[in-house]
Protein backbone atom coordinates (compact mmCIF):
# COMPACT_ATOMS: atom_id res chain seq x y z
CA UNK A 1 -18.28 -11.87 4.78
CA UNK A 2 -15.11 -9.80 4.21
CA UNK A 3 -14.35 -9.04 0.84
CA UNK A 4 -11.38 -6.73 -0.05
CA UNK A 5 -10.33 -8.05 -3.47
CA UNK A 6 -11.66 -5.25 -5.36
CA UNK A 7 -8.97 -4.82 -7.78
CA UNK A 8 -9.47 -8.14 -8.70
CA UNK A 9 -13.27 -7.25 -9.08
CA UNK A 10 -16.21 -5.43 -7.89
CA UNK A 11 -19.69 -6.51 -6.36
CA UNK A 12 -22.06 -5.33 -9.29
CA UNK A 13 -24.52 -2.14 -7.81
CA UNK A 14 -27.75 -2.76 -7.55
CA UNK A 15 -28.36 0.13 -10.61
CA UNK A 16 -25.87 -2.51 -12.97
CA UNK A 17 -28.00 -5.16 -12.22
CA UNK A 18 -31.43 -3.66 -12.91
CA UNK A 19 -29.68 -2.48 -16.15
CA UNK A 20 -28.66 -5.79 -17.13
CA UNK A 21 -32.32 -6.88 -17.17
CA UNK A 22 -33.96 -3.62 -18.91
CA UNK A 23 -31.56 -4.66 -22.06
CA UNK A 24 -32.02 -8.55 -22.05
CA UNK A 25 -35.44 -7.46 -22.64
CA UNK A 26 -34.90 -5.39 -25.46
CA UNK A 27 -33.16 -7.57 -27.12
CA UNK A 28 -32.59 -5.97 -30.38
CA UNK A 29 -29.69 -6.25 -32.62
CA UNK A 30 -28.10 -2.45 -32.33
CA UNK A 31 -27.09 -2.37 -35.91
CA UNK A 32 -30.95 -3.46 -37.02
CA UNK A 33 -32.66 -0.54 -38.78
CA UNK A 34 -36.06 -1.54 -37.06
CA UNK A 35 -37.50 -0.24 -33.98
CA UNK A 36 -35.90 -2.81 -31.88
CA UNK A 37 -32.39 -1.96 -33.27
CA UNK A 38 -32.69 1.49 -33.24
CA UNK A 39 -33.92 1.17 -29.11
CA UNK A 40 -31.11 -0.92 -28.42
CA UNK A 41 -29.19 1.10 -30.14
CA UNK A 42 -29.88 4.02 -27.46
CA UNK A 43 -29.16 2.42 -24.65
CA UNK A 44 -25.77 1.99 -25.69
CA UNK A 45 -25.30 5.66 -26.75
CA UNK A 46 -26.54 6.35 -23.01
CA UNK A 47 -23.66 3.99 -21.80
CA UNK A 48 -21.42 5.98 -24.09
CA UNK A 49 -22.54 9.56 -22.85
CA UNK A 50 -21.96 8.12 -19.58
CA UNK A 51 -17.77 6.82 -19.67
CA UNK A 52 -17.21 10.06 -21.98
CA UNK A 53 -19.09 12.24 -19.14
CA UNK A 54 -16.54 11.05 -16.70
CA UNK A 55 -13.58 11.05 -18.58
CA UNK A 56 -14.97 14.44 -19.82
CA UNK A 57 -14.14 13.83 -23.47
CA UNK A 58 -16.64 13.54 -26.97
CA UNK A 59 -18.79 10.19 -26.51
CA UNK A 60 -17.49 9.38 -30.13
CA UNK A 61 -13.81 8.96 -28.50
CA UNK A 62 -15.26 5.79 -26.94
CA UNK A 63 -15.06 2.48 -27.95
CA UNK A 64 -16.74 -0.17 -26.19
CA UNK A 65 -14.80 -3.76 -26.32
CA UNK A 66 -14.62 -6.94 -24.22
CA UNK A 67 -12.59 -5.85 -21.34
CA UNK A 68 -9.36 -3.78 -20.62
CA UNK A 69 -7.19 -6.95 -21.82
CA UNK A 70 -8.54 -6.51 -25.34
CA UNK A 71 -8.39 -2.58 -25.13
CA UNK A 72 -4.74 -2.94 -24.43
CA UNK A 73 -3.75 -5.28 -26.75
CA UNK A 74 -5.79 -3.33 -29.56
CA UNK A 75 -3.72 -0.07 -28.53
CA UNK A 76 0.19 -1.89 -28.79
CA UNK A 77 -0.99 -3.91 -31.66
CA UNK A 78 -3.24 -1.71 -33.16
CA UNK A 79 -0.42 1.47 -33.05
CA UNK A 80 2.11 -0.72 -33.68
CA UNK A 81 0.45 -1.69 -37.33
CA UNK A 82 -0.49 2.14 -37.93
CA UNK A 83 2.41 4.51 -37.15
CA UNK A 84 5.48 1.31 -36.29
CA UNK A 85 6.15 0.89 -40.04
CA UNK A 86 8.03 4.08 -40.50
CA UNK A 87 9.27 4.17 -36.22
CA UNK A 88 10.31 0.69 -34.53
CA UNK A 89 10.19 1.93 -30.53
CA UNK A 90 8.18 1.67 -27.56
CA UNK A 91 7.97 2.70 -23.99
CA UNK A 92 6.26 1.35 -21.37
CA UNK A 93 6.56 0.70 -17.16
CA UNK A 94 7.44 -1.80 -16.18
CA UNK A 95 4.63 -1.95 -13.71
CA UNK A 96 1.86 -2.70 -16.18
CA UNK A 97 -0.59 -5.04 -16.25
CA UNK A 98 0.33 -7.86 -17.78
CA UNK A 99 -1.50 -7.66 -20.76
CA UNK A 100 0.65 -4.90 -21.84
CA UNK A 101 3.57 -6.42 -20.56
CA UNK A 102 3.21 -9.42 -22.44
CA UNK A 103 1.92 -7.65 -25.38
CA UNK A 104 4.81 -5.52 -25.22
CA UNK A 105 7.70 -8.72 -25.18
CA UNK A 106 5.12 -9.99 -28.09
CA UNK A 107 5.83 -7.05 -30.38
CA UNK A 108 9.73 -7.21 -28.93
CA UNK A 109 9.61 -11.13 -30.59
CA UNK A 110 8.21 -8.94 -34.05
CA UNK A 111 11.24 -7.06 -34.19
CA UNK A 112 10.59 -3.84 -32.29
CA UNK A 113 12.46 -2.05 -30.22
CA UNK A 114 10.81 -2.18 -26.51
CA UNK A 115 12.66 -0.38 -23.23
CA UNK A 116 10.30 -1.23 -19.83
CA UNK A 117 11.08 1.68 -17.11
CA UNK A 118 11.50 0.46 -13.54
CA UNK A 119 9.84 1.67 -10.91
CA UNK A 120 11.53 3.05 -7.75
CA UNK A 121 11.63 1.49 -4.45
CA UNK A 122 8.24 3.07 -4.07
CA UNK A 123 6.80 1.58 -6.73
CA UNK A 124 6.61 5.05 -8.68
CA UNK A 125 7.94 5.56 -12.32
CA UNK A 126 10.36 8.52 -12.36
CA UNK A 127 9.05 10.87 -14.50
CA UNK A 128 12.78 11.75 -16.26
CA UNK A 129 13.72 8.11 -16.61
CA UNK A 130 10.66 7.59 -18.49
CA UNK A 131 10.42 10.65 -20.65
CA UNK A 132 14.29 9.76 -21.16
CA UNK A 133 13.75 6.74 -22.38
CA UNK A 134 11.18 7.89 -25.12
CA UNK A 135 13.79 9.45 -28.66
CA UNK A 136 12.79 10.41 -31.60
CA UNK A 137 12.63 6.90 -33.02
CA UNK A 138 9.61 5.93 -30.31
CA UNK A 139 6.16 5.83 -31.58
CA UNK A 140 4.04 4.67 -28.36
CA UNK A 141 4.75 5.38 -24.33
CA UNK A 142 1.86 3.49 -22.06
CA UNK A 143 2.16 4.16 -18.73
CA UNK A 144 -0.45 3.16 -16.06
CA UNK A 145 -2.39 5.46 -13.57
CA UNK A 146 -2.61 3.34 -10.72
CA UNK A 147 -0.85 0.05 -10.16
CA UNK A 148 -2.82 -2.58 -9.69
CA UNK A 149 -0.61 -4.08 -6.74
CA UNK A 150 0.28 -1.71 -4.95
CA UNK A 151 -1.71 1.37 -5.60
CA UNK A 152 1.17 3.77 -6.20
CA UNK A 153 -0.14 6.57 -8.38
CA UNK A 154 2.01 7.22 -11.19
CA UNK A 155 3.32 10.74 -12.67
CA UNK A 156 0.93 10.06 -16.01
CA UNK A 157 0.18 13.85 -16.97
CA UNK A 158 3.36 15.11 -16.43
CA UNK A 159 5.28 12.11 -18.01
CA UNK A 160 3.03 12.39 -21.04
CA UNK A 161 3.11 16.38 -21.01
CA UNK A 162 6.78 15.81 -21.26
CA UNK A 163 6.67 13.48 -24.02
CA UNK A 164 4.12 15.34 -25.97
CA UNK A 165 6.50 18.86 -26.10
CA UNK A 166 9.30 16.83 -26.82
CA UNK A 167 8.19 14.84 -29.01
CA UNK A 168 4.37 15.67 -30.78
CA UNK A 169 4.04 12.42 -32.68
CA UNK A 170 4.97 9.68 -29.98
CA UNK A 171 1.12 8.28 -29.37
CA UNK A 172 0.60 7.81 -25.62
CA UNK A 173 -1.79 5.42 -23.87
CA UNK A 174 -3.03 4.92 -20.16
CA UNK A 175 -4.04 2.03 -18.59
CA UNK A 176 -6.63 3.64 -16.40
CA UNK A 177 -8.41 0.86 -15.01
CA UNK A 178 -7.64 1.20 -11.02
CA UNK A 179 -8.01 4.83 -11.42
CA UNK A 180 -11.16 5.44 -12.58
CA UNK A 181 -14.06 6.59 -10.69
CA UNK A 182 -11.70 6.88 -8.13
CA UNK A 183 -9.11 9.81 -8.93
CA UNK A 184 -10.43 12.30 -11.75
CA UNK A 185 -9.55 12.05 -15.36
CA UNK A 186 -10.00 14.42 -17.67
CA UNK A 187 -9.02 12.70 -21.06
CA UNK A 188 -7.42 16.05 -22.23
CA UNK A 189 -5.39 17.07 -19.32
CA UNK A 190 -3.42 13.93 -19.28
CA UNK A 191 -2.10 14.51 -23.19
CA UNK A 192 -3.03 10.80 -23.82
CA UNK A 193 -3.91 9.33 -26.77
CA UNK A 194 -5.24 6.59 -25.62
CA UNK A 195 -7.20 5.25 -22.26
CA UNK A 196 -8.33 2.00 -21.20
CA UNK A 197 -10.93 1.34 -18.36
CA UNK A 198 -12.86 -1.37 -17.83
CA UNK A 199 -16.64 -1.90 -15.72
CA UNK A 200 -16.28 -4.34 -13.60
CA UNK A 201 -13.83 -2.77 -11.47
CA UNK A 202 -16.28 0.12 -10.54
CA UNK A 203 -19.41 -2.19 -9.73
CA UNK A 204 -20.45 -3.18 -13.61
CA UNK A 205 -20.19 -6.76 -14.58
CA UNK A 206 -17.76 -8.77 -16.41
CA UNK A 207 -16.83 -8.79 -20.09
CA UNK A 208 -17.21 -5.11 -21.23
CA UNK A 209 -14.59 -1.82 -21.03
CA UNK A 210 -13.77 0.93 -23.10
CA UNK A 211 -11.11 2.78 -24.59
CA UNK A 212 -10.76 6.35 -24.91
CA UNK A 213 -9.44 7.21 -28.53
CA UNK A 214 -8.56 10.59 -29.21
CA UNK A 215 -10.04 12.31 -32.78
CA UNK A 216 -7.38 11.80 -35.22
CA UNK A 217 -5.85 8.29 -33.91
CA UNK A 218 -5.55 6.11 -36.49
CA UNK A 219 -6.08 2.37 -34.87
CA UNK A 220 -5.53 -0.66 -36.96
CA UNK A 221 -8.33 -3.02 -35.35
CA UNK A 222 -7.38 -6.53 -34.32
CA UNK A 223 -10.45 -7.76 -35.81
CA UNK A 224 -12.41 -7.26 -38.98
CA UNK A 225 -16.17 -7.68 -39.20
CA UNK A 226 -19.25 -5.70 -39.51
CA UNK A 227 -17.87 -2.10 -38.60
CA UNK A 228 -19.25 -1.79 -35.33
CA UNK A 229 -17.68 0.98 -32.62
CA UNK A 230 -16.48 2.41 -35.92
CA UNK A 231 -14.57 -0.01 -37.23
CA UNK A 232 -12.22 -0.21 -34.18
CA UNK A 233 -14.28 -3.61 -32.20
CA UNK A 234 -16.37 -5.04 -34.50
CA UNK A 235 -18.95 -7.35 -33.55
CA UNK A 236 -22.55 -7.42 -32.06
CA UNK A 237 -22.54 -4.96 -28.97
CA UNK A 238 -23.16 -6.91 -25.92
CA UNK A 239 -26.50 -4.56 -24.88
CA UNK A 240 -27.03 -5.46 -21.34
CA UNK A 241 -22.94 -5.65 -20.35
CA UNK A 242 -22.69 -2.09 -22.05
CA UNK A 243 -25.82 -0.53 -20.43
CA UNK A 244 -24.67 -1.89 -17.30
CA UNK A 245 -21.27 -0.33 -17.31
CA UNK A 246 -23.34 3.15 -18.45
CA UNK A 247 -25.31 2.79 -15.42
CA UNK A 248 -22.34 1.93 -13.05
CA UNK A 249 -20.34 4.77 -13.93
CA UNK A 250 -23.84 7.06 -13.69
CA UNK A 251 -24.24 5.95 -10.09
CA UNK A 252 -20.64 6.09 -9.02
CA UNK A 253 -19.45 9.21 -10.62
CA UNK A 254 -21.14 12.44 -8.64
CA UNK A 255 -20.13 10.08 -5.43
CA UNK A 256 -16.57 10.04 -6.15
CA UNK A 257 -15.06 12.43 -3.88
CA UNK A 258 -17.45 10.85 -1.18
CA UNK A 259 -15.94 7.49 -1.30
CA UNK A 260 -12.81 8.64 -1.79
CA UNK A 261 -12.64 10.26 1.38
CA UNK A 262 -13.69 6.58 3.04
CA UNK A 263 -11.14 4.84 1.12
CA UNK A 264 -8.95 7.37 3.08
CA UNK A 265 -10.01 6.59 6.06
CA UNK A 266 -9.83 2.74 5.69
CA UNK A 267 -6.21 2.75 4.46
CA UNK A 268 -5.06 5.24 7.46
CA UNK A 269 -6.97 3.15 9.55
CA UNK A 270 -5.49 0.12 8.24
CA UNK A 271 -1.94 1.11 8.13
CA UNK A 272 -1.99 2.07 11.32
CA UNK A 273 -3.27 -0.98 13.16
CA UNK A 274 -0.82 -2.67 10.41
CA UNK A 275 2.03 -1.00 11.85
CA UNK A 276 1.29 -2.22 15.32
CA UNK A 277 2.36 -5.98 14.45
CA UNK A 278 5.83 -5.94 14.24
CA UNK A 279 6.43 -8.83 11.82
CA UNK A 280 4.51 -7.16 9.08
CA UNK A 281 5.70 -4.90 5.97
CA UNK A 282 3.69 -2.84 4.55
CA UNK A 283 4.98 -2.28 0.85
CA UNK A 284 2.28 0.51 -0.69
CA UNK A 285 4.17 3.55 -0.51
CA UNK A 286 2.35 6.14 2.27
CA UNK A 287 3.18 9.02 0.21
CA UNK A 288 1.72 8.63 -3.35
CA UNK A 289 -0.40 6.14 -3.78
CA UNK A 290 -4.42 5.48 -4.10
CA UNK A 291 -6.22 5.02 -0.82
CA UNK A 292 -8.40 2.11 -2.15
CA UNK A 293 -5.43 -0.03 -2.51
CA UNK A 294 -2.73 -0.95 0.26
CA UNK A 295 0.48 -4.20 -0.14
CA UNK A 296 1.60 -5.11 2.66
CA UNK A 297 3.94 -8.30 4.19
CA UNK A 298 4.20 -11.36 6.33
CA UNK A 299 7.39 -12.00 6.03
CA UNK A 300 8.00 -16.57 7.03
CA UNK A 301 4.63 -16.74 5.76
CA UNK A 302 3.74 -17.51 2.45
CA UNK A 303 1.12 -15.33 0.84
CA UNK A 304 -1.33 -18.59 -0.36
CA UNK A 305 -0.88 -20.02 3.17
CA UNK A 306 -2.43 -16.87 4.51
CA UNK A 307 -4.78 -16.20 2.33
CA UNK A 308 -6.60 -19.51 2.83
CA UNK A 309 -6.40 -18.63 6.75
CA UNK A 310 -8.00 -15.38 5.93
CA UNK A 311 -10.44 -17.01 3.94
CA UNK A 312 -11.18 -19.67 6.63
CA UNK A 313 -12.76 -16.50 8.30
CA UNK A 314 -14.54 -15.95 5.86
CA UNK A 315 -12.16 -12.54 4.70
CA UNK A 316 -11.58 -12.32 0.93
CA UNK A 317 -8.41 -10.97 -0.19
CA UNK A 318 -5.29 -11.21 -2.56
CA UNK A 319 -1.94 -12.30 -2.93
CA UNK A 320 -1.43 -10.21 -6.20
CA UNK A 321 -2.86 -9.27 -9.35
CA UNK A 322 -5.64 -11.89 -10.04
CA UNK A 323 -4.52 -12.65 -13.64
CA UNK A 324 -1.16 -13.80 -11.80
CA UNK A 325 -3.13 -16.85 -9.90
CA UNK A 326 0.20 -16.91 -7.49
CA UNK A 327 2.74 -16.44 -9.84
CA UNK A 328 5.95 -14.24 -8.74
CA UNK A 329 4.79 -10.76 -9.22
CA UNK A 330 6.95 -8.90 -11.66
CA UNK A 331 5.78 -5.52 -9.97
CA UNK A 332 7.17 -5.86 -7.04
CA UNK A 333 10.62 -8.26 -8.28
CA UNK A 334 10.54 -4.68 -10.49
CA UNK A 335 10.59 -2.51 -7.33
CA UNK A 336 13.65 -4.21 -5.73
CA UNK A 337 11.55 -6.18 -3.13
CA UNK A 338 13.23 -9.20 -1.30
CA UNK A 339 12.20 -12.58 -2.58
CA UNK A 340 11.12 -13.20 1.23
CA UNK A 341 8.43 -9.92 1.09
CA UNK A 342 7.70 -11.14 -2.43
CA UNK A 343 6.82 -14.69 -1.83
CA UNK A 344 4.75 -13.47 1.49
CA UNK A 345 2.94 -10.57 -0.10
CA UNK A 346 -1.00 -9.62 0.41
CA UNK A 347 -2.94 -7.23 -1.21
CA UNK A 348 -5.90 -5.25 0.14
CA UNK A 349 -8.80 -3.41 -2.20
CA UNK A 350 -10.99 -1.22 -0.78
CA UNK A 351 -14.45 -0.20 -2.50
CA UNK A 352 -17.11 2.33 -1.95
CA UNK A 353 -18.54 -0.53 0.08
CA UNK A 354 -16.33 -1.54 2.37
CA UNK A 355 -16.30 -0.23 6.08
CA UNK A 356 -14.23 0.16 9.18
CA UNK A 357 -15.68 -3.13 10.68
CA UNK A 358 -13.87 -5.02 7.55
CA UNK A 359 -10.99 -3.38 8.56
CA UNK A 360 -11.13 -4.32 12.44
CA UNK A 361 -11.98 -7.96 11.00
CA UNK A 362 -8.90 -7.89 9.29
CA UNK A 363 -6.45 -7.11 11.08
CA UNK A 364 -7.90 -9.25 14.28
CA UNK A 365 -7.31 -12.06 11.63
CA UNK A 366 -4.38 -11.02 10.43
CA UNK A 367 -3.12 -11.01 14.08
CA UNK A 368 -4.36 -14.46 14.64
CA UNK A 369 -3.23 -15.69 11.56
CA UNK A 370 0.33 -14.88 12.36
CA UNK A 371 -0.03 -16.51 15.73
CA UNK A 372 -1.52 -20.13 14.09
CA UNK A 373 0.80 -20.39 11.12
CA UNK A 374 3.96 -19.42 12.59
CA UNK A 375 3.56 -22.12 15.33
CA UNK A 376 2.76 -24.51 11.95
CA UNK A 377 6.34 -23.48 10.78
């Protein structure tokens, strides 16, 4: 088997899955004042130590929550409550995942004031546009690290520097997600606010992320309850989803650099056997954007139709963001992209797992693919 979906999601490590079984075991309620409690209770400070340690920032700036969908919509919604009363603006790319994209054109059917930036042909925010976009009357800017379709790495610590002189009160947020473990964070460095990653795109499992909240944010929570991650997600910690992401991030952090440099080598690799076939476009700028992710285009062929060829041989890939299920994708209609390259669009994920004989699979499949379903047309 092939897989190269790992935006999507990630094969859980072997250290996640061990994890998950050490706290199923120990199966007390974290918030219990017993024994049990209080040991439950320390594995997920260990899980906490470990997201802060790689986004180098206080464990108590982390908040663990269901997933990076939830962290998002608990930073627009949750800002929006707390400092849009007085303000009525927001910024964000118009890149984003969708679940601040529709969270965004939620708050814009409340009343506020939302401006998405455009990406460039590259799929890059301009720095200027968005920092130009943000006035005086703006009190959040969210702009992602790594675009989930494309890979294009955008200008985050610079845009939010920007912001930040200009403008000291604006709160700004990151979506994160595709970017960590992979290119290093440092909460600080990037003036953000705010930070949403998420475990099982680094080889944890399903259901848990965090979100980075800097001292001093005020965050209205989108749920009330028990008081749990300070107020900010209440409800019982899941234990064994939360350990798992602590032990994820333990194993894949001091290897980052390590499988960056194969991610490297799998995109070049890739591009270049890509650019061979003469009826493909590859649509992942060379240029600026993450090695573990690469969009590229049949054009005649539509991207469904080859993905079920690909998966006939048993290769696993996408045709977009997974939350999409085959839907237009706004990311690239954003970019300026031809309705033919949109509609006939595939995107490869890389991992610290994959290897150069997924690649030479690939692209011998890609090949043949071409060959089978343009006869079919």
């Amino acid at each position: 088997m092939v897989y190269l979906d790992n935006a999507a999601t990630t094969k859980p490590c072997e250290e996640a899955l061990s994890a998950v079984m050490t706290a199923a075991e120990m199966y007390g309620n974290p918030s219990s004042l017993h024994k049990m409690g209080i040991d439950a209770e320390k594995l997920v400070i260990d899980a906490r130590k470990a997201v802060a340690a790689a986004l180098v920032c206080p464990p108590e700036c982390i908040t663990f929550t269901s997933g990076a969908t939830e962290a998002n919509n608990t930073v627009l919604f949750g800002i929006a409550k707390t400092y849009g009363r007085r303000l009525n603006k927001i910024v964000v790319s118009a890149a984003e995942h969708s679940s601040i994209i529709e969270s965004a054109k939620q708050l814009e059917r409340n009343g506020f004031e939302v401006v998405f930036v455009p990406p460039g042909r590259d799929g890059v925010i301009d720095e200027q546009a968005f920092v130009d976009a943000v006035d005086s009357n703006t009190f959040l800017a969210s702009c992602m690290l790594v675009n989930n379709e494309t890979g294009a790495i955008m200008p985050v610590k610079k845009i939010f520097t920007h912001i930040k002189r200009l403008f000291p009160d604006c709160m700004t947020h990151c979506d994160a997600v595709q970017g960590f473990l992979k290119l290093p964070i440092k909460a600080a460095d990037f003036a953000a606010d705010l930070i949403t990653v998420s475990a099982h795109k680094v080889h944890g499992l399903k259901g848990v992320g965090a979100l980075y909240v800097r001292k001093g944010i005020r965050l209205t929570p989108l749920l009330y309850g028990g008081g749990q991650e300070k107020g900010v997600r209440p409800g019982t910690e899941s234990v064994p989803l939360i350990y798992a992401f602590g032990a994820a991030v333990r194993k894949l952090h001091p290897e980052m650099k390590t499988a960056y440099s194969n991610a490297e080598e799998l995109n070049r690799r890739l591009r270049t056997k890509l650019s061979e076939l003469s009826f493909v476009t590859i649509n992942s700028n060379a240029d600026n954007s993450s090695p573990y992710i690469l969009n590229f285009s049949v054009p005649g062929i539509r991207s469904e139709t080859l993905l079920h060829f690909l998966e006939s041989r048993d290769i696993y890939v996408s045709s977009g963001s997974a939350c999409s299920k085959g839907a237009k994708s706004p990311v690239l209609s954003a970019m300026g992209l031809s309705d033919k390259l949109i509609d006939s669009a595939i995107r490869i994920s890389f991992s610290s797992m994959s290897s150069n004989g997924d690649v030479e699979r690939l692209a011998t499949a890609i090949q043949e693919g071409y060959m089978t379903l343009a006869k079919v047309r």
